[in-house]
C-alpha atoms as a PDB file:
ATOM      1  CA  UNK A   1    -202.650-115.345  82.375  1.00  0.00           C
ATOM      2  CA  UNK A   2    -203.364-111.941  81.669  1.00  0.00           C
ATOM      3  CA  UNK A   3    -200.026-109.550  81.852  1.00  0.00           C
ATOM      4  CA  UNK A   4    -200.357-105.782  80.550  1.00  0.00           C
ATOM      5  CA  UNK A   5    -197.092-103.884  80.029  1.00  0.00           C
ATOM      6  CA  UNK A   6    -196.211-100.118  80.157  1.00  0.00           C
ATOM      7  CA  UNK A   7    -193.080 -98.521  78.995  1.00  0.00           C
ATOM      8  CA  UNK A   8    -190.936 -95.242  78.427  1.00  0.00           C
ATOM      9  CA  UNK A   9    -192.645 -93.011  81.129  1.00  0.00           C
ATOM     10  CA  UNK A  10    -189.418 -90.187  80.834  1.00  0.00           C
ATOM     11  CA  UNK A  11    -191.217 -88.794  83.764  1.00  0.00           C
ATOM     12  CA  UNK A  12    -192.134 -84.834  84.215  1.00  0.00           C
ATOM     13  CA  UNK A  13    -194.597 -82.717  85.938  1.00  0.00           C
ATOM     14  CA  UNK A  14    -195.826 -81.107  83.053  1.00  0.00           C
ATOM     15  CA  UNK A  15    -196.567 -83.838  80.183  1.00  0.00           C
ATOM     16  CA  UNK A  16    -196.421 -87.465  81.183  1.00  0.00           C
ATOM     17  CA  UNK A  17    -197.729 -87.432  84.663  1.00  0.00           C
ATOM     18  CA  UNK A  18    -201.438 -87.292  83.451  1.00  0.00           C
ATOM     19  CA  UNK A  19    -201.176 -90.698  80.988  1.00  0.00           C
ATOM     20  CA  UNK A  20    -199.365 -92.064  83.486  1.00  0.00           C
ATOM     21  CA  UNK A  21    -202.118 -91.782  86.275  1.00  0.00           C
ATOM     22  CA  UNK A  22    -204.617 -92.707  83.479  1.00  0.00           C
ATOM     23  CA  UNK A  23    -202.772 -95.606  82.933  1.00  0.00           C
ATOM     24  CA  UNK A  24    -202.490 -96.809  86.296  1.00  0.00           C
ATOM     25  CA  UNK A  25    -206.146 -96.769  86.414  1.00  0.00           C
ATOM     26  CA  UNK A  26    -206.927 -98.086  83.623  1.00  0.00           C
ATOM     27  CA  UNK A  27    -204.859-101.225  84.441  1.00  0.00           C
ATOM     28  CA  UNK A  28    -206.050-101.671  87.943  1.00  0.00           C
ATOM     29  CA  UNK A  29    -209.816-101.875  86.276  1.00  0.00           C
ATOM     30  CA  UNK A  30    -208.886-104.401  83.716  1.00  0.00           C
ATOM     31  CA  UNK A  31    -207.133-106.711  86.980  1.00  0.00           C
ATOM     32  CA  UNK A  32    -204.114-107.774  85.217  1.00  0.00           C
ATOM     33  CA  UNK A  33    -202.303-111.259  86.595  1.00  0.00           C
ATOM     34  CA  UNK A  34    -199.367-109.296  86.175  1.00  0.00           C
ATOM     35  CA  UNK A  35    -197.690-105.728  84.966  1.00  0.00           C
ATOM     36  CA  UNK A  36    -194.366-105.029  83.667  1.00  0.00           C
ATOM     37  CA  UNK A  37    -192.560-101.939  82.806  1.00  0.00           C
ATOM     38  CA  UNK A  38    -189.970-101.830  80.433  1.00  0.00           C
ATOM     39  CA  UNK A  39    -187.886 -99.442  81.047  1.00  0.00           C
ATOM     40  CA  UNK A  40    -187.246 -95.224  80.829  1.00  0.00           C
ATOM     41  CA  UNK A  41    -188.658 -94.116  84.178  1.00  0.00           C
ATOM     42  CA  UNK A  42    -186.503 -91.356  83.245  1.00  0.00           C
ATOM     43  CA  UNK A  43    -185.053 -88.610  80.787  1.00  0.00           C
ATOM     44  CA  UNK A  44    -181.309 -88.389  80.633  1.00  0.00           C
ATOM     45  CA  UNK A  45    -179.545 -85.112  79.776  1.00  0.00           C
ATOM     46  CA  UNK A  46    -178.685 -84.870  75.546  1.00  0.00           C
ATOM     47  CA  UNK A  47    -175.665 -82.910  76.133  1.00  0.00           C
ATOM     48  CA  UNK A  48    -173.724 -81.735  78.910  1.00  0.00           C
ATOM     49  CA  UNK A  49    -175.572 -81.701  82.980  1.00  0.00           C
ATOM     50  CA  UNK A  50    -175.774 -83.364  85.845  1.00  0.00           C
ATOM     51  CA  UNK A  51    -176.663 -87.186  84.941  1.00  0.00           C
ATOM     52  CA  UNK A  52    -177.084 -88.488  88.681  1.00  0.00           C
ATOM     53  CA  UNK A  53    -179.494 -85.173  89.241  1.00  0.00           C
ATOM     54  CA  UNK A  54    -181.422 -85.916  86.394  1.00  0.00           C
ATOM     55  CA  UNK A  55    -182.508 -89.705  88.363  1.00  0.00           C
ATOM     56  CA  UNK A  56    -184.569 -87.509  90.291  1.00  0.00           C
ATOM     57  CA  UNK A  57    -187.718 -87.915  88.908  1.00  0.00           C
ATOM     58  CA  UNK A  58    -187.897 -91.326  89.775  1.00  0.00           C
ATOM     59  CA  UNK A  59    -189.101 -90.615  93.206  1.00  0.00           C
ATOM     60  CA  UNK A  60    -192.773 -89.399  92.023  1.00  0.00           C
ATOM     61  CA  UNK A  61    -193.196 -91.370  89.252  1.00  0.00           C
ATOM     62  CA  UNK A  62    -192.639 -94.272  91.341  1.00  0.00           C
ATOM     63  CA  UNK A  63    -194.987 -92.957  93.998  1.00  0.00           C
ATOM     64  CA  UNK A  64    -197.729 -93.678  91.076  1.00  0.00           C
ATOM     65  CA  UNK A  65    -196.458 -96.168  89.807  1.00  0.00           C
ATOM     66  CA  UNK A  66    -196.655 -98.051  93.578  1.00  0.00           C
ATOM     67  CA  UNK A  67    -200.174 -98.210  93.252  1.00  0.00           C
ATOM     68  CA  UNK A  68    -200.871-100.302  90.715  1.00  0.00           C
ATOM     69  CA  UNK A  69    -202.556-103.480  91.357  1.00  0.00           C
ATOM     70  CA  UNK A  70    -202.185-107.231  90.016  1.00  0.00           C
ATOM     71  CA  UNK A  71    -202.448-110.428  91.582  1.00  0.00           C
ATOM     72  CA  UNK A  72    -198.475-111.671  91.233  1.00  0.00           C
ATOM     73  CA  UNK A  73    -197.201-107.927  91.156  1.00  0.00           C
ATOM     74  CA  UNK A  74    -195.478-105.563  89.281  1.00  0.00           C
ATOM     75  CA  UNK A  75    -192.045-105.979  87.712  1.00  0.00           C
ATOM     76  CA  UNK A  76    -189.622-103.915  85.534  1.00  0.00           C
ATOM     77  CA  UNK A  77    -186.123-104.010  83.821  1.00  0.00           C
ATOM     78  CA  UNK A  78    -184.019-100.892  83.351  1.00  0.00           C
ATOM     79  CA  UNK A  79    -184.175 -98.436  80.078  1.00  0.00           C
ATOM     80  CA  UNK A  80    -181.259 -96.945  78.683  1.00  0.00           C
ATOM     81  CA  UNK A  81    -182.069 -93.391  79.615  1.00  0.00           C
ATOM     82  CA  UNK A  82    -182.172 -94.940  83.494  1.00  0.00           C
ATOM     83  CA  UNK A  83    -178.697 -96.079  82.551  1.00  0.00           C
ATOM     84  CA  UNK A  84    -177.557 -93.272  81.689  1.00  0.00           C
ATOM     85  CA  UNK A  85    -178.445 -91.288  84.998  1.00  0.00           C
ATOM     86  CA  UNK A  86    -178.294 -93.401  88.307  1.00  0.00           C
ATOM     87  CA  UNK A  87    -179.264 -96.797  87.897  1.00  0.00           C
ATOM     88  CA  UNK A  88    -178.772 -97.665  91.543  1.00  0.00           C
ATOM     89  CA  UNK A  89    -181.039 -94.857  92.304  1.00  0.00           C
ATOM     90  CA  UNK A  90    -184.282 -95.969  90.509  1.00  0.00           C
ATOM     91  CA  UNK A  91    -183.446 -99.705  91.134  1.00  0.00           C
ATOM     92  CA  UNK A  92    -183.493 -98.720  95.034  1.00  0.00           C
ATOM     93  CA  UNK A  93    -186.495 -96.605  94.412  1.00  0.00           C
ATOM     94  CA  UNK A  94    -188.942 -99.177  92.791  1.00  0.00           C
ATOM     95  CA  UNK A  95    -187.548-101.666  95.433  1.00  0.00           C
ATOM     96  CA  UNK A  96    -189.350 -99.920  98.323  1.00  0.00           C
ATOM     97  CA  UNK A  97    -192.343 -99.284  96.739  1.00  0.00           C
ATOM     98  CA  UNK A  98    -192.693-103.087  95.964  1.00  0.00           C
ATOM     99  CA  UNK A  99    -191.362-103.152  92.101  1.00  0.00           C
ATOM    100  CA  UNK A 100    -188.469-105.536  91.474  1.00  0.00           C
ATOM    101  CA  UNK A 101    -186.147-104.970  88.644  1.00  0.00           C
ATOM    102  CA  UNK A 102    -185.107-107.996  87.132  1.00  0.00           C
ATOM    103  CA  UNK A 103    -181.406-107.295  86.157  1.00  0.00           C
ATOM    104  CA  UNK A 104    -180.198-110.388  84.307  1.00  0.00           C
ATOM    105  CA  UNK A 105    -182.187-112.995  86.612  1.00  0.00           C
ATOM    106  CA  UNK A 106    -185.742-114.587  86.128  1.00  0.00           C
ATOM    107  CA  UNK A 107    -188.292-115.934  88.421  1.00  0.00           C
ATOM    108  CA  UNK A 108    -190.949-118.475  88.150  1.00  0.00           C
ATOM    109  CA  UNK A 109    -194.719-118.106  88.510  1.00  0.00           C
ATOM    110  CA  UNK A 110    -197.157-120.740  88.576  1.00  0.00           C
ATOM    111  CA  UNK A 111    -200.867-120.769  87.748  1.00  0.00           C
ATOM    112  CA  UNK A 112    -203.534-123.313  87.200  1.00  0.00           C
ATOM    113  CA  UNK A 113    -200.682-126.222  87.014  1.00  0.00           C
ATOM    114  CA  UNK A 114    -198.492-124.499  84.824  1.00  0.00           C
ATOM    115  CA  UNK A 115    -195.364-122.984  85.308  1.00  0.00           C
ATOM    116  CA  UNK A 116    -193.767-119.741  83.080  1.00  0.00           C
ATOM    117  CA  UNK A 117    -190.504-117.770  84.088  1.00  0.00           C
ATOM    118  CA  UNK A 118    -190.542-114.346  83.805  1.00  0.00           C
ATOM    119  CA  UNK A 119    -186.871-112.946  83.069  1.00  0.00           C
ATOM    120  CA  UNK A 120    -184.921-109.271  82.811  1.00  0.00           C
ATOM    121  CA  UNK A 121    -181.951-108.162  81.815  1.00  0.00           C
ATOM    122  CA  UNK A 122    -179.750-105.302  82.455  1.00  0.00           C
ATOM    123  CA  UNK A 123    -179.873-102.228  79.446  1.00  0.00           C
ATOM    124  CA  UNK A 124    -178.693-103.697  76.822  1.00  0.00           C
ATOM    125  CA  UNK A 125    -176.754-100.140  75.350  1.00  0.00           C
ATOM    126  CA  UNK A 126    -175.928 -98.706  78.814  1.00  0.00           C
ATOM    127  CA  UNK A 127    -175.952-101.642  80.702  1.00  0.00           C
ATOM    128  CA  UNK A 128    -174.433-105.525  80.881  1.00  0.00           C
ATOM    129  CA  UNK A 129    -177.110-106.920  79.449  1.00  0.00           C
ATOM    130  CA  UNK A 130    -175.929-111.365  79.907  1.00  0.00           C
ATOM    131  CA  UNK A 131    -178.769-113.535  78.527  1.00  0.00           C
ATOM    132  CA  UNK A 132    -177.016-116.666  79.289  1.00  0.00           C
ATOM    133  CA  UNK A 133    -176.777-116.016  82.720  1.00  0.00           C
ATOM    134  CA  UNK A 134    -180.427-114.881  83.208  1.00  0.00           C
ATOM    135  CA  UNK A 135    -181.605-118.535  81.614  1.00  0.00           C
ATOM    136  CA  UNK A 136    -179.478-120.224  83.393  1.00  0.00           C
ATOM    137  CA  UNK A 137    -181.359-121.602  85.779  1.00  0.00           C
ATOM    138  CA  UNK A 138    -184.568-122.172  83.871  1.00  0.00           C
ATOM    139  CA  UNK A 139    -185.305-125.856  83.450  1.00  0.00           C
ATOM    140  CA  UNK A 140    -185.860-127.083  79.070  1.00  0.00           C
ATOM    141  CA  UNK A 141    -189.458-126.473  77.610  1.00  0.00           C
ATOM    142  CA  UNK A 142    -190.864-124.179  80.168  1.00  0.00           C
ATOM    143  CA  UNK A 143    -192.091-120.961  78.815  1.00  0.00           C
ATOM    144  CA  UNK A 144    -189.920-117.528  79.115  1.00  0.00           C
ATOM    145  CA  UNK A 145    -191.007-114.067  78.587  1.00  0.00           C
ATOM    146  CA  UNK A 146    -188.056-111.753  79.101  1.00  0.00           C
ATOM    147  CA  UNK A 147    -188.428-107.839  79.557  1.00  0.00           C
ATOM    148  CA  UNK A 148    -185.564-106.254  77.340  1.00  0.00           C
ATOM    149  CA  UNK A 149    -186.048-102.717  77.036  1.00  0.00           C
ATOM    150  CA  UNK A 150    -184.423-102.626  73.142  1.00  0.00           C
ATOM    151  CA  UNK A 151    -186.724-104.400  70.579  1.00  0.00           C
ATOM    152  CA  UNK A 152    -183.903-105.104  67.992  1.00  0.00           C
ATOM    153  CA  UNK A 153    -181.898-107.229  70.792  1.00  0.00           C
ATOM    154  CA  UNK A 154    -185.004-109.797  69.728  1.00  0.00           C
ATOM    155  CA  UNK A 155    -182.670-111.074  66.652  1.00  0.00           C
ATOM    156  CA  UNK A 156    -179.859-112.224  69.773  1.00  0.00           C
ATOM    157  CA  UNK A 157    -182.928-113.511  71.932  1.00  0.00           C
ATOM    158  CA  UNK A 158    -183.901-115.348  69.031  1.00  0.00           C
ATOM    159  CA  UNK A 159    -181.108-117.925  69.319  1.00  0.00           C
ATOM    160  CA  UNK A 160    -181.895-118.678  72.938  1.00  0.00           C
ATOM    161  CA  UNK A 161    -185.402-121.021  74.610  1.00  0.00           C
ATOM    162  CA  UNK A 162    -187.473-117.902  74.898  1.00  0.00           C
ATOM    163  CA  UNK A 163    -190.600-118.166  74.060  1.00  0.00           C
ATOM    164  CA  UNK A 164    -191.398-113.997  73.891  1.00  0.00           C
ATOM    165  CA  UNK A 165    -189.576-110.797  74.442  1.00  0.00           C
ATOM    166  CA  UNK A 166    -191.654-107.308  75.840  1.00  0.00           C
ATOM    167  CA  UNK A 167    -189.703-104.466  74.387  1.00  0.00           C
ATOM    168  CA  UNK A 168    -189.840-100.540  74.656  1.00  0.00           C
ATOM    169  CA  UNK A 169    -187.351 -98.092  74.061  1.00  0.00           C
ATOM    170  CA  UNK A 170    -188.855 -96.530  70.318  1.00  0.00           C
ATOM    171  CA  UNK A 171    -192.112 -94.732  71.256  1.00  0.00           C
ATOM    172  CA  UNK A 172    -192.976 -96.256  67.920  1.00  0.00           C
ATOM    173  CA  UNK A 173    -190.781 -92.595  66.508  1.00  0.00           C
ATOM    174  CA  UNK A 174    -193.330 -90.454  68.677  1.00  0.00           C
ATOM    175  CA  UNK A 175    -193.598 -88.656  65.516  1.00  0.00           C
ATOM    176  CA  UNK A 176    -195.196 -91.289  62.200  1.00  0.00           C
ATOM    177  CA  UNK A 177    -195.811 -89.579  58.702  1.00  0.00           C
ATOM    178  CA  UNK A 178    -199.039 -91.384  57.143  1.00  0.00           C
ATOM    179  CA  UNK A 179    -197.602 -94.539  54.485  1.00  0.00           C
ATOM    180  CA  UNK A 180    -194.205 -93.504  55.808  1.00  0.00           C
ATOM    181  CA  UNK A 181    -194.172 -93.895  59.409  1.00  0.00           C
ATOM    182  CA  UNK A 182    -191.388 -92.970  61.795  1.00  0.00           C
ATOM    183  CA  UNK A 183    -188.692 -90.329  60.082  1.00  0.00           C
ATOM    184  CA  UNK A 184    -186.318 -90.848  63.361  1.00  0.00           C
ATOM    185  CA  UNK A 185    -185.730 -93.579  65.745  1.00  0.00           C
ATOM    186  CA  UNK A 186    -183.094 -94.340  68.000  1.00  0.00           C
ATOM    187  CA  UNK A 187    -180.136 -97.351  68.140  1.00  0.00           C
ATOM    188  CA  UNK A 188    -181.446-100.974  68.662  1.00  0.00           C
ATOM    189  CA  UNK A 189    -185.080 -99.707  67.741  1.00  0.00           C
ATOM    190  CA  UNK A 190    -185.037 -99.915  63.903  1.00  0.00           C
ATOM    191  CA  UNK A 191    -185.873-103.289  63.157  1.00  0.00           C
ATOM    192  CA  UNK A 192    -188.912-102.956  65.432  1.00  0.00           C
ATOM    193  CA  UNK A 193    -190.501-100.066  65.924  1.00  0.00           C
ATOM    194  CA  UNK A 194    -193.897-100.879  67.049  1.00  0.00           C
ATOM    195  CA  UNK A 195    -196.358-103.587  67.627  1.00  0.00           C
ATOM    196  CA  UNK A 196    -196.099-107.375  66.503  1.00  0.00           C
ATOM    197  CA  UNK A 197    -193.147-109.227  65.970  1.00  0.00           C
ATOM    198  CA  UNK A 198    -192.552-113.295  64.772  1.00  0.00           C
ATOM    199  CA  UNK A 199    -188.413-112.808  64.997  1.00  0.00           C
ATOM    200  CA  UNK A 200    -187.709-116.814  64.388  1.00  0.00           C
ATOM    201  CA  UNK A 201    -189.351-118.999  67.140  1.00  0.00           C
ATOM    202  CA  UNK A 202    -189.870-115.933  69.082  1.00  0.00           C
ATOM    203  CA  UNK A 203    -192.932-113.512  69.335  1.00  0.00           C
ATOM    204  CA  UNK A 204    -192.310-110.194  70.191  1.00  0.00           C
ATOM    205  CA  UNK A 205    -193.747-106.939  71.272  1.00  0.00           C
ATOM    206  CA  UNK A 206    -192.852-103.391  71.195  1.00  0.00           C
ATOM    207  CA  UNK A 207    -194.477-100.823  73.092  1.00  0.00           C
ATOM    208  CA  UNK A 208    -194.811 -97.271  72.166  1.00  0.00           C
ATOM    209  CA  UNK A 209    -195.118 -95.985  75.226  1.00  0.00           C
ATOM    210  CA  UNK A 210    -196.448 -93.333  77.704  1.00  0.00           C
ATOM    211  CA  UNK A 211    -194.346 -90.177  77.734  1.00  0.00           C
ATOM    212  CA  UNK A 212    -191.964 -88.675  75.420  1.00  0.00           C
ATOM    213  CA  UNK A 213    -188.443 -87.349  75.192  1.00  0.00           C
ATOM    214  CA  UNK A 214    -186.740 -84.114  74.024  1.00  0.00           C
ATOM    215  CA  UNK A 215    -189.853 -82.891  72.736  1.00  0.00           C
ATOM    216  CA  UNK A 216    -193.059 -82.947  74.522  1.00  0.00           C
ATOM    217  CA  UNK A 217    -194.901 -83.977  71.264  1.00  0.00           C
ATOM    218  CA  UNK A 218    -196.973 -87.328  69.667  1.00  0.00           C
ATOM    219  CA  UNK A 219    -198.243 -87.292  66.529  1.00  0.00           C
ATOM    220  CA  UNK A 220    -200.258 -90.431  65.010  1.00  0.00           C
ATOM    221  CA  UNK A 221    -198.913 -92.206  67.291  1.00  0.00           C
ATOM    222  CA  UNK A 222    -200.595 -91.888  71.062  1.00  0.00           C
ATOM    223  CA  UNK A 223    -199.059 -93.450  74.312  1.00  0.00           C
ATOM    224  CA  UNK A 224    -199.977 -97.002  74.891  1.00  0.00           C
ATOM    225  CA  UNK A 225    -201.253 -99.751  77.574  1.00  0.00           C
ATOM    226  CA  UNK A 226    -200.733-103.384  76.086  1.00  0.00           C
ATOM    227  CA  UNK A 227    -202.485-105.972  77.889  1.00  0.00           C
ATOM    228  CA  UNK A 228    -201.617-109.553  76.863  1.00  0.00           C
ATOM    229  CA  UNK A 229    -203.874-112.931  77.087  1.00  0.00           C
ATOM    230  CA  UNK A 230    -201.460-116.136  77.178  1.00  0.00           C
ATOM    231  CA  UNK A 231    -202.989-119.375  76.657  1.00  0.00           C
ATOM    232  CA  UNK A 232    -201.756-122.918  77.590  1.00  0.00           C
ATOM    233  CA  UNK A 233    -200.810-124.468  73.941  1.00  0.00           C
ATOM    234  CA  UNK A 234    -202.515-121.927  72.151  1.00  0.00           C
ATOM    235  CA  UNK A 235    -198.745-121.157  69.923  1.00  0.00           C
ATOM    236  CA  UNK A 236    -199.483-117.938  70.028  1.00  0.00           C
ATOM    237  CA  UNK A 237    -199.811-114.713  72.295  1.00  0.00           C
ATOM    238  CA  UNK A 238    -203.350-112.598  72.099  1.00  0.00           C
ATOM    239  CA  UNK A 239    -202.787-109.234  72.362  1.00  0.00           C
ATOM    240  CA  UNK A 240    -205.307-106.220  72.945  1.00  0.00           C
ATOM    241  CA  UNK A 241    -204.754-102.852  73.313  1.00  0.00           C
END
């Protein structure tokens, strides 16, 4: 099963609306099993301003985002930035244009006899993030990925039956010094800021991401499109860029 991921689109007019078109078609030529989104769709105010104005965005971004293509569809969890504006907003929003958000629930998908369960959950720092209630349901020794927007909430997924976690939320520091890598990053994206992760039993991935926030600026480190190759008892998760 082949499932590419995008993350952190902090949607504008002006920067991130070109790699995010370029995105969408580069994944609809590489015909992706599945695509995720992790989270961000938009930018919360830093200071003072209208938080449930600032949701807005979500309307055209998710008029692009609507047209990608895969063959068991497109599915997303919420960032902290969408949080932090109008959740219900962007939740309804990517609901009509045929993008669930898994908030603390998982669903099943089968394919050539075998079964995997892919799971959300809610923000973890602006939402009600509940693991145990989002594995509920899932039967022993059947394989979980969960979309959880903050990569360091990997050391708490660690201690639960899932087998990888798809994370966002760092834009790898937008901004990486050569041998010194990223001066700034934000809460829950410390641990892991970008790339490969073996956290325990658990394999994890953070994305850097398509757009950027505060300032319209990446340096060494360019917006990303992961696309992942999982294999039946292969122990491990192939991943291409």
């Amino acid at each position: 099963m082949r499932i590419a991921q995008l993350s952190d689109f902090h949607f504008d007019n002006y920067f991130s609306i070109a790699p995010l078109r370029k995105a969408v078609e580069v994944i609809n030529k590489v015909e992706p099993d599945l695509v995720v989104l992790t989270g961000d769709f938009v930018t919360a105010p830093m200071f003072s301003g209208d938080r449930k104005k600032a949701a807005s965005p979500i309307e055209p971004c998710t008029e692009i985002l609507s047209q990608l293509r895969s063959r068991l569809g497109v599915y997303a969890c919420m960032g902290n930035h969408d949080g932090a504006t109008d959740s219900r907003r962007i939740t309804d929003t990517l609901h009509a244009k045929g993008i669930a958000v898994l908030s603390n629930r998982a669903i099943p998908f089968e394919k050539d006899g075998c079964r995997l369960w892919l799971a959300g959950i809610d923000d973890v720092i602006e939402g009600s993030a509940d693991l145990s209630a989002t594995l509920k349901d899932i039967p022993n020794n059947e394989v979980v990925i969960l979309l959880a927007h903050e990569p360091d909430y990997a050391t708490h997924t660690a201690k639960f039956p899932v087998d990888v976690q798809l994370s966002g939320h760092t834009h790898g520091g937008q901004v990486r010094i050569p041998f010194l890598g990223a001066p700034v990053l934000p809460e829950l994206g410390v641990m892991f800021p970008m790339g490969l992760y073996q956290v325990g039993n658990l394999i994890l991935y953070t994305n850097v991401g398509i757009g950027t926030v505060r300032l319209p600026v990446r340096f060494f480190c360019p917006a990303e499109i992961t696309l992942f190759t999982l294999q039946t008892g292969a122990g491990h998760a192939k991943v291409e860029k």
